[in-house]
C-alpha atoms as a PDB file:
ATOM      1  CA  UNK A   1      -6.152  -5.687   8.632  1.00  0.00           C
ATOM      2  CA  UNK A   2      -6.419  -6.073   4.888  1.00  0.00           C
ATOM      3  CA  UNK A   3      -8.886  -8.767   3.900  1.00  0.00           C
ATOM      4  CA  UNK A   4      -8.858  -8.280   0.054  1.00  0.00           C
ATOM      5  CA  UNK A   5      -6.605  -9.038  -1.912  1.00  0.00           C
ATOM      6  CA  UNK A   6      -5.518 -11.471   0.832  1.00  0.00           C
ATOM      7  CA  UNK A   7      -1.997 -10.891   2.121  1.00  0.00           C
ATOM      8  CA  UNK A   8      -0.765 -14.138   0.724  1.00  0.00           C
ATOM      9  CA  UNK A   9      -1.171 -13.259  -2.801  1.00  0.00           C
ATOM     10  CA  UNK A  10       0.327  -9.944  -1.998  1.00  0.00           C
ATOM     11  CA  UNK A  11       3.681 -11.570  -0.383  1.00  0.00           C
ATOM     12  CA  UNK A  12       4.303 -13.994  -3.145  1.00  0.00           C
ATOM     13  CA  UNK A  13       3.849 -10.774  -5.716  1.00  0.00           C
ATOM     14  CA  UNK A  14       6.664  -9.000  -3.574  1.00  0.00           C
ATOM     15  CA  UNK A  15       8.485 -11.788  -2.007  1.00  0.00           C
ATOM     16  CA  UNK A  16       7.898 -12.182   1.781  1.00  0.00           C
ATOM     17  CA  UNK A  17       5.639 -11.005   4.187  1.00  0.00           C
ATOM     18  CA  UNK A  18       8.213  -8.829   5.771  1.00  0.00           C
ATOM     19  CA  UNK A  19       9.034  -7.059   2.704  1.00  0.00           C
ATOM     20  CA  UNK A  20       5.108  -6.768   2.072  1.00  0.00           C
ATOM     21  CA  UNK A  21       5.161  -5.197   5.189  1.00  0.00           C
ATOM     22  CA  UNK A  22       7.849  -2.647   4.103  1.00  0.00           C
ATOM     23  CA  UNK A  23       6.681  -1.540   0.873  1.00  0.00           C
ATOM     24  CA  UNK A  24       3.047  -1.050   1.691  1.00  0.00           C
ATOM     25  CA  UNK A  25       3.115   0.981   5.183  1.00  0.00           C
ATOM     26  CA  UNK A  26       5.911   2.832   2.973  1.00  0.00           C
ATOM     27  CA  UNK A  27       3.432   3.850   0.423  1.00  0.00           C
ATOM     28  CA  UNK A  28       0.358   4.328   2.741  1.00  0.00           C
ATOM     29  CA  UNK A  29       3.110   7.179   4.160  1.00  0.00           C
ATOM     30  CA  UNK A  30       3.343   7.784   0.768  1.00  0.00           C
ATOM     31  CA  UNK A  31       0.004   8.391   0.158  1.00  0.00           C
ATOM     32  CA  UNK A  32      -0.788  10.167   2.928  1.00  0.00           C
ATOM     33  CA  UNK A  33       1.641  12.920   2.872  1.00  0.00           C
ATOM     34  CA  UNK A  34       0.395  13.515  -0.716  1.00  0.00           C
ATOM     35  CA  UNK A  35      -3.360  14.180   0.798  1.00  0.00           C
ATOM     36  CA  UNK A  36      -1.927  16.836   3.538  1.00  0.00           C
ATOM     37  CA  UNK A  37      -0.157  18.310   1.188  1.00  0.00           C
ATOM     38  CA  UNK A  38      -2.795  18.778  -0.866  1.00  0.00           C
ATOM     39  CA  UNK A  39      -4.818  20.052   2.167  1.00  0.00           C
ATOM     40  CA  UNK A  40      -6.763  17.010   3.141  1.00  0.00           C
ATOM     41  CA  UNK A  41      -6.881  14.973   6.240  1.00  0.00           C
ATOM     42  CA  UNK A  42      -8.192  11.780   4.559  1.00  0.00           C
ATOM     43  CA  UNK A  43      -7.622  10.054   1.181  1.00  0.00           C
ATOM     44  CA  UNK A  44     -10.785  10.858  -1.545  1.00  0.00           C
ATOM     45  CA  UNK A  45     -13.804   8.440  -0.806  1.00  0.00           C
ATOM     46  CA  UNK A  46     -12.632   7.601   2.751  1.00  0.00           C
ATOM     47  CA  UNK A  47     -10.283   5.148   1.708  1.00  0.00           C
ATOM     48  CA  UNK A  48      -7.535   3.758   4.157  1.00  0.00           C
ATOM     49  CA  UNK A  49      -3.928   4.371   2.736  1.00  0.00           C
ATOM     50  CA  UNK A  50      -2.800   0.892   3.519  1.00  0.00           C
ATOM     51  CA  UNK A  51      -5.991  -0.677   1.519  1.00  0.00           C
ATOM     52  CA  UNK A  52      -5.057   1.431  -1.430  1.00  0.00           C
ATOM     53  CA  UNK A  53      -1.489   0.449  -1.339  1.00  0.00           C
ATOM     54  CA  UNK A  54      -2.528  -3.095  -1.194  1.00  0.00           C
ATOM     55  CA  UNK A  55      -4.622  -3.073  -4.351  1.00  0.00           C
ATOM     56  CA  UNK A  56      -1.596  -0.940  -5.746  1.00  0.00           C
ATOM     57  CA  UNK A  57       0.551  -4.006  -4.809  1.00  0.00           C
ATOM     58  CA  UNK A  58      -2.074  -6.830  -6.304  1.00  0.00           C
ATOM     59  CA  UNK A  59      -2.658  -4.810  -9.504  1.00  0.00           C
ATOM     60  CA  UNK A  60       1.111  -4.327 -10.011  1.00  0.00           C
ATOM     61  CA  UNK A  61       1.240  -0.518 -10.216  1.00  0.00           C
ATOM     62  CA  UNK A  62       4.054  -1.080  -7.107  1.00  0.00           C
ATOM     63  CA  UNK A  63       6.411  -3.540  -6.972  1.00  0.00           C
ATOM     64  CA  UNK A  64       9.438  -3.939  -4.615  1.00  0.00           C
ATOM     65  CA  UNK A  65      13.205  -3.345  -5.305  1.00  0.00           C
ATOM     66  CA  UNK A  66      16.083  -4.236  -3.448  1.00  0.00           C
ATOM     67  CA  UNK A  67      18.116  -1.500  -3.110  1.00  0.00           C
END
């Protein structure tokens, strides 16, 4: 569960909680695949890939697009 940034400030910077949902478990994938690929099994300093999509989110370096 992400405590920080809390989720609510996240939704209103994408636009609902489902579309939160989307865009952040799509980058965590993200994220992840770019690790194994580069041989690892976890992101550098033990990070979680859905905490670092989250701040990704809050600091605006991701935002959401309809498509």
């Amino acid at each position: 569960m992400i405590h920080k940034p809390p989720i609510d400030d996240l939704a209103e910077k994408i636009g609902s909680k489902y579309a939160l949902c989307i865009v952040a478990s799509k980058r965590a994938r993200q994220l992840m695949e770019q690790a194994q690929n580069q041989g690892l099994t976890e992101l550098p300093d033990n990070e979680k890939p859905l905490t670092v999509a989250a701040q990704e989110i809050y600091d605006g370096k991701l935002i959401a697009v309809n498509d």
